[in-house]
N, C-alpha and C. Protein backbone atom coordinates (compact mmCIF):
# COMPACT_ATOMS: atom_id res chain seq x y z
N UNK A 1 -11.68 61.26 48.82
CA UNK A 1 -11.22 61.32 50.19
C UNK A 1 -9.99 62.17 50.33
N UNK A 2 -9.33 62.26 49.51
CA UNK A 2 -7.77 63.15 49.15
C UNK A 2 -8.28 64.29 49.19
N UNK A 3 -9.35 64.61 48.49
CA UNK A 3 -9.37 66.31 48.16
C UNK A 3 -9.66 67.19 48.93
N UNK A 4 -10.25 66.69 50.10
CA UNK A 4 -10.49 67.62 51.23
C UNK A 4 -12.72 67.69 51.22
N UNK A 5 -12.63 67.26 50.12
CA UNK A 5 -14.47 66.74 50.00
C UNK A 5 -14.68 65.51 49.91
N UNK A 6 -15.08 65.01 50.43
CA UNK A 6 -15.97 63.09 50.33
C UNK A 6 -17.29 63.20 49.62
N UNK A 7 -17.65 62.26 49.03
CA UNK A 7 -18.78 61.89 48.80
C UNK A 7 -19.26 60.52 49.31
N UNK A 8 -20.58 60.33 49.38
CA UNK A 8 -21.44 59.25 49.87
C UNK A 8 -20.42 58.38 49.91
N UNK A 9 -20.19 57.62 48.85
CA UNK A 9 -19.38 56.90 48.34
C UNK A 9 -18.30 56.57 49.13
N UNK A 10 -17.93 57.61 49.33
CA UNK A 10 -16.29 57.68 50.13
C UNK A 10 -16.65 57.77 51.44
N UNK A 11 -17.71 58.22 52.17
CA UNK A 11 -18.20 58.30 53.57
C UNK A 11 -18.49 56.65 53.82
N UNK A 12 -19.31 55.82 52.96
CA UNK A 12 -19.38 54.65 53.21
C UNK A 12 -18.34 53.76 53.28
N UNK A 13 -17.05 54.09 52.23
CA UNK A 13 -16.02 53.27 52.45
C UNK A 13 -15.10 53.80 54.27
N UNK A 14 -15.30 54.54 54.75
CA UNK A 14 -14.28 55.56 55.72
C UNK A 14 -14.94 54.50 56.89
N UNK A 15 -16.49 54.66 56.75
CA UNK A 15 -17.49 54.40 58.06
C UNK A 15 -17.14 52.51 58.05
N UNK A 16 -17.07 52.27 57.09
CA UNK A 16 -16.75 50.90 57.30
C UNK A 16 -15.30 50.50 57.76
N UNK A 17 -14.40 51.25 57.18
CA UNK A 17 -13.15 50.85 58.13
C UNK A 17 -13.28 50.86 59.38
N UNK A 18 -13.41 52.17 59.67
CA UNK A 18 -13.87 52.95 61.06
C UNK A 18 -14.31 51.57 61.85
N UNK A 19 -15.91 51.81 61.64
CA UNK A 19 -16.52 50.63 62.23
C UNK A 19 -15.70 49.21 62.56
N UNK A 20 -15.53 48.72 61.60
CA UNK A 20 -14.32 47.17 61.73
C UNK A 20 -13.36 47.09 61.60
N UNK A 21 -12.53 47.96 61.41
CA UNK A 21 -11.14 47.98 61.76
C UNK A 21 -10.24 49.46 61.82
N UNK A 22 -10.21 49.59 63.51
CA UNK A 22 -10.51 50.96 63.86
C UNK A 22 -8.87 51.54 63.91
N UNK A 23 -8.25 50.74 64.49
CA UNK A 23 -6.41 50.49 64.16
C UNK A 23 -6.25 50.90 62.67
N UNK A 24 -6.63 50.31 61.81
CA UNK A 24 -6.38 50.69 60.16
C UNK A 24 -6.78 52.04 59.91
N UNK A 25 -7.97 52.03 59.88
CA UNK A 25 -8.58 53.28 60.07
C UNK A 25 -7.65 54.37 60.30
N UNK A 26 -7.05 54.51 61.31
CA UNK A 26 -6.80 55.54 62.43
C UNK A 26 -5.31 55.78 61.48
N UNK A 27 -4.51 54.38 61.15
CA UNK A 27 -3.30 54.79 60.66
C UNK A 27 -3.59 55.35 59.15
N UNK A 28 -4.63 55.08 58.34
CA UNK A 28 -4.68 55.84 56.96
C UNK A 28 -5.56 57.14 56.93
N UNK A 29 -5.70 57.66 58.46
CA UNK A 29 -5.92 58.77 58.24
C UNK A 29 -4.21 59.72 58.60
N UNK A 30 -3.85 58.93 59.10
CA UNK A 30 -1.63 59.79 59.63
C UNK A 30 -1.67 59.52 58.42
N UNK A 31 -1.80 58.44 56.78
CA UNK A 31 -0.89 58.66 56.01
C UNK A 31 -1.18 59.43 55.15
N UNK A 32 -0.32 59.83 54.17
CA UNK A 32 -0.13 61.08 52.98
C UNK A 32 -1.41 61.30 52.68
N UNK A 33 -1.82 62.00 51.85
CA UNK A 33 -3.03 62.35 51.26
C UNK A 33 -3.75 61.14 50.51
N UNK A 34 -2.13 61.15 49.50
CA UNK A 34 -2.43 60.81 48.13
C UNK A 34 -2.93 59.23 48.84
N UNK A 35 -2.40 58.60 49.65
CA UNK A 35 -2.33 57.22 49.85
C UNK A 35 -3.58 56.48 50.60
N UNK A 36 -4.35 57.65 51.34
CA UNK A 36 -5.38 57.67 52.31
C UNK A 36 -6.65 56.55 51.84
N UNK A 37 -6.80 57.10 50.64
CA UNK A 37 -8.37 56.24 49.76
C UNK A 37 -7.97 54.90 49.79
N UNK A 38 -6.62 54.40 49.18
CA UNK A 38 -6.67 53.59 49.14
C UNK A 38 -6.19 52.35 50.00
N UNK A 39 -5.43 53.04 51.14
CA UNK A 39 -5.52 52.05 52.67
C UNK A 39 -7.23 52.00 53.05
N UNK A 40 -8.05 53.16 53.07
CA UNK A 40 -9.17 53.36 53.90
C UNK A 40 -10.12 51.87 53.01
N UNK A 41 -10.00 51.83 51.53
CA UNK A 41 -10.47 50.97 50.83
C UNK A 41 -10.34 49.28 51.40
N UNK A 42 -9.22 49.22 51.56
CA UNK A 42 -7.97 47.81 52.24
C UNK A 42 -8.76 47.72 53.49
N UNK A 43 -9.13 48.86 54.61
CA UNK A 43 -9.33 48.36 55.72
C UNK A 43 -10.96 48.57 55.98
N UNK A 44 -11.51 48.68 54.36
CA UNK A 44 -13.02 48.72 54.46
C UNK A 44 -13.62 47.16 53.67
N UNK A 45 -12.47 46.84 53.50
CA UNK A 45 -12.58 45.25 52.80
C UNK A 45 -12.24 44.71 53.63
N UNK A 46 -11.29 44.38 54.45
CA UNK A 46 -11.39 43.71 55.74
C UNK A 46 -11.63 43.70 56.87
N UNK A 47 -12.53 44.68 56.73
CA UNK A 47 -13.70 44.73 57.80
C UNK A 47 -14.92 43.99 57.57
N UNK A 48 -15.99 44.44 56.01
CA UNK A 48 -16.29 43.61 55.37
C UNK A 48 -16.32 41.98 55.19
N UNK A 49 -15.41 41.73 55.18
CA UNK A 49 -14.80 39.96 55.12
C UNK A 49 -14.75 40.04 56.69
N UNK A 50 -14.49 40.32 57.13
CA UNK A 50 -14.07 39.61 58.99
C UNK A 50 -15.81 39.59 59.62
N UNK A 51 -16.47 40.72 58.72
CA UNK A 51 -18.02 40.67 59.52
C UNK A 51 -19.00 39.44 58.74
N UNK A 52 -18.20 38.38 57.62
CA UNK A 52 -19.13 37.33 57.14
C UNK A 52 -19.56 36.72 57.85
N UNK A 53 -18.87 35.89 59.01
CA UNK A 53 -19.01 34.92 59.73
C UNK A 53 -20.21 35.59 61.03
N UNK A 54 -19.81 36.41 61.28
CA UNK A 54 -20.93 37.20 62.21
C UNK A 54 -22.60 37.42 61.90
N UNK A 55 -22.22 37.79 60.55
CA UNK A 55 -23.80 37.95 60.02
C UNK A 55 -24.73 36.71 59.49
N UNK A 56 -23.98 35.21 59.37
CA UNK A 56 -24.78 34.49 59.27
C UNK A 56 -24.05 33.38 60.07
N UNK A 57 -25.01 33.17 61.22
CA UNK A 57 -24.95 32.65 61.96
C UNK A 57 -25.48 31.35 61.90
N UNK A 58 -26.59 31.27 61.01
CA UNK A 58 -27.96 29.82 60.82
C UNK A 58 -27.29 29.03 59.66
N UNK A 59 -26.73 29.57 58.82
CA UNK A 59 -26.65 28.70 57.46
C UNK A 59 -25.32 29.14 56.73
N UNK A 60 -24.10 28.54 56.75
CA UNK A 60 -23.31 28.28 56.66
C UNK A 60 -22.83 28.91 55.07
N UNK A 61 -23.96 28.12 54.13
CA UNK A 61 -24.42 29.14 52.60
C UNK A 61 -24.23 29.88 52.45
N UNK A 62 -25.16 30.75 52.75
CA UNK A 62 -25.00 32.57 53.32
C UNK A 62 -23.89 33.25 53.03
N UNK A 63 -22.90 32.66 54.13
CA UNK A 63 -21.58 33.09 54.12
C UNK A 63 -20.39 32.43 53.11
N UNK A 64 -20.63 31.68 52.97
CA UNK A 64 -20.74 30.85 51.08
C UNK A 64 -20.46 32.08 49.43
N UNK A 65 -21.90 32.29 50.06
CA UNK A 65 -22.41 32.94 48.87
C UNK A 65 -22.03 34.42 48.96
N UNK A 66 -21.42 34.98 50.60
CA UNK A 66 -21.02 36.47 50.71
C UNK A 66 -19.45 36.51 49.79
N UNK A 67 -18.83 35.47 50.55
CA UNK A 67 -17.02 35.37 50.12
C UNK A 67 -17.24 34.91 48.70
N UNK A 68 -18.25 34.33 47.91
CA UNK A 68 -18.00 34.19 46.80
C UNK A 68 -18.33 35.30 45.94
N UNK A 69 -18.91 36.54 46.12
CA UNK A 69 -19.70 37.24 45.97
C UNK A 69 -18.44 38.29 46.03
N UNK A 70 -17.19 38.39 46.82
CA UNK A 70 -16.35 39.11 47.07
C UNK A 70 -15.55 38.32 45.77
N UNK A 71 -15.42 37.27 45.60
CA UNK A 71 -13.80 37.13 44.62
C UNK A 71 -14.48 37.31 43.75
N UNK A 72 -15.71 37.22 43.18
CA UNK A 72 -15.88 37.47 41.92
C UNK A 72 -16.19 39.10 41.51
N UNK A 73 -16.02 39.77 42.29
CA UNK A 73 -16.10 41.22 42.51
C UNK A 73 -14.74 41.68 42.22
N UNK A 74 -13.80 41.20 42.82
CA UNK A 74 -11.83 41.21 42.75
C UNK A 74 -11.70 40.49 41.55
N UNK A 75 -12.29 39.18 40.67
CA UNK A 75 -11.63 38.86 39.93
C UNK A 75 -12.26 39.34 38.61
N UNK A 76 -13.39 40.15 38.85
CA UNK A 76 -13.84 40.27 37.32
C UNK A 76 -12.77 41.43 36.64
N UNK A 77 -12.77 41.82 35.87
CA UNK A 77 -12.09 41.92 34.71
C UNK A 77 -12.18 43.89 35.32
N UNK A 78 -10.96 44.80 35.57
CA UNK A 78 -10.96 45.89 35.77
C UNK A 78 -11.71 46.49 34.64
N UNK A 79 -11.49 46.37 33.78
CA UNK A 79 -12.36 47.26 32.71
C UNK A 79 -14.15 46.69 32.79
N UNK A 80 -14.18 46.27 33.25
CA UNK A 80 -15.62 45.82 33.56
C UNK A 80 -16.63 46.65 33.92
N UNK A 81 -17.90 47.29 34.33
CA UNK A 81 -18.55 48.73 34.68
C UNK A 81 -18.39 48.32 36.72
N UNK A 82 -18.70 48.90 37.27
CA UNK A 82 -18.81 49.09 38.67
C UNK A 82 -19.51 48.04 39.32
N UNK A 83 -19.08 47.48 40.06
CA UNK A 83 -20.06 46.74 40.65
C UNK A 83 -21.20 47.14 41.63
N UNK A 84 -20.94 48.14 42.04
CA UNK A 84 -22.40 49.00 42.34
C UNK A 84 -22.48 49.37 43.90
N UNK A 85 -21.15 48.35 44.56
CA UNK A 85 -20.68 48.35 46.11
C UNK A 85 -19.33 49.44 46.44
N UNK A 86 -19.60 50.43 46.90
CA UNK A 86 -18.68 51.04 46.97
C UNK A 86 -17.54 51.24 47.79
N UNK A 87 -17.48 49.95 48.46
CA UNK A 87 -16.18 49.54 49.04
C UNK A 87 -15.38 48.41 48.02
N UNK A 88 -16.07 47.79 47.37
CA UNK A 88 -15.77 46.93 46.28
C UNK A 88 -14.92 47.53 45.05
N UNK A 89 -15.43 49.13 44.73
CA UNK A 89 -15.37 49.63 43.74
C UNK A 89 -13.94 50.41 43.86
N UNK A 90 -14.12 50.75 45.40
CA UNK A 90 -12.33 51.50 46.04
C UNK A 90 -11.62 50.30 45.94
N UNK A 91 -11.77 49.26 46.32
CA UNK A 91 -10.74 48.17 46.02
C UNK A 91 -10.32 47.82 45.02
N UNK A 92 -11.35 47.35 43.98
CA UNK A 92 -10.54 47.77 42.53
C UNK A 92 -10.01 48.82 42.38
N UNK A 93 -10.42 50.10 42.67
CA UNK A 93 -9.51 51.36 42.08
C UNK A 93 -8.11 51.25 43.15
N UNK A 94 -8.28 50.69 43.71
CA UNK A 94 -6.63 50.65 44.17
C UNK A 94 -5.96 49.24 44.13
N UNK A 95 -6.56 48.76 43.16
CA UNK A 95 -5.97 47.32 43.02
C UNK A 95 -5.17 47.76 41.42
N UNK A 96 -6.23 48.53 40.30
CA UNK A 96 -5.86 48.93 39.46
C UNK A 96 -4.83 49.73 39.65
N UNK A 97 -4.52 51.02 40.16
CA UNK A 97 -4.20 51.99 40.32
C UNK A 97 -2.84 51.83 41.25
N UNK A 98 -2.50 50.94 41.91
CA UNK A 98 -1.29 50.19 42.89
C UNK A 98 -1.02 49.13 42.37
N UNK A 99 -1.46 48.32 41.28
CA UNK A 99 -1.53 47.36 40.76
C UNK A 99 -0.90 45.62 42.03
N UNK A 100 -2.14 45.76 42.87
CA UNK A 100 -2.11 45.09 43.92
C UNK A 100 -2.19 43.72 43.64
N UNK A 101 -1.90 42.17 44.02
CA UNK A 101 -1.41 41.20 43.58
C UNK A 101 -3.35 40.97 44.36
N UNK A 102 -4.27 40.52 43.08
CA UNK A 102 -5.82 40.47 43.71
C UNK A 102 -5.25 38.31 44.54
N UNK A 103 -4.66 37.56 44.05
CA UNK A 103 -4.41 36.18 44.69
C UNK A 103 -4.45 36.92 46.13
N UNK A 104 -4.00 37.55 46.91
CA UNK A 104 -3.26 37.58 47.67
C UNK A 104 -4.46 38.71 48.90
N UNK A 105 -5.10 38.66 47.78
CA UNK A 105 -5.83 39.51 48.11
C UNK A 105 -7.37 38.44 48.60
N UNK A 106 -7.39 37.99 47.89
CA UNK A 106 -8.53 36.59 47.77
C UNK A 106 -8.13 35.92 49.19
C-alpha cells in the first residue's frame, strides 16, 4: 500500500476499512506513507469485528465462533505461516512490526 502499487491483498484490506469504517479510512490515507498499511490494517479489523453482530442475526454461535476465530488468529504465535485472511495477516504484520500490545487488541 506504501509503494504506490497494491495488490489484491492490500485492495481487500483498504475496501474493508473503507466500507466499515470510513472516518479511519479517510485519516490513514492523510497519514505518512510509511504508516498508511498499517492504520488501513487497524481500521480493516474493526470494521470486521463491528460487522459480527450484523451478520448473524439467528444464532448467537455464529458470532461465537467469528470473535473466536479472530483471537486465535491475534494470538497464534507470529512466526506461525499466514492465516490465509488478509486483513488478519496486515494485523499481524503490524502487530509484529509496531509491536502492538495484541490484549488490548482482543
Amino acid at each position: 500500500m506504501g509503494s504506490g502499487t497494491s495488490s489484491p491483498l492490500d485492495d481487500a484490506v483498504a475496501a474493508s476499512a473503507r466500507s466499515g469504517e470510513p472516518d479511519r479510512y479517510l485519516a490513514a490515507l492523510l497519514a505518512p506513507p510509511s504508516a498508511r498499511a498499517p492504520l488501513l490494517a487497524l481500521a480493516a479489523f474493526s470494521s470486521e469485528v463491528a460487522r459480527v453482530p450484523l451478520a448473524v442475526t439467528r444464532e448467537a454461535a455464529m458470532g461465537e465462533i467469528r470473535l473466536q476465530w479472530w483471537r486465535d488468529a491475534l494470538e497464534a504465535p507470529l512466526a506461525n505461516a499466514r492465516t490465509g485472511n488478509p486483513i488478519a495477516d496486515a494485523v499481524r504484520d503490524a502487530v509484529q512490526r509496531y509491536d502492538l500490545p495484541v490484549p488490548l487488541l482482543l
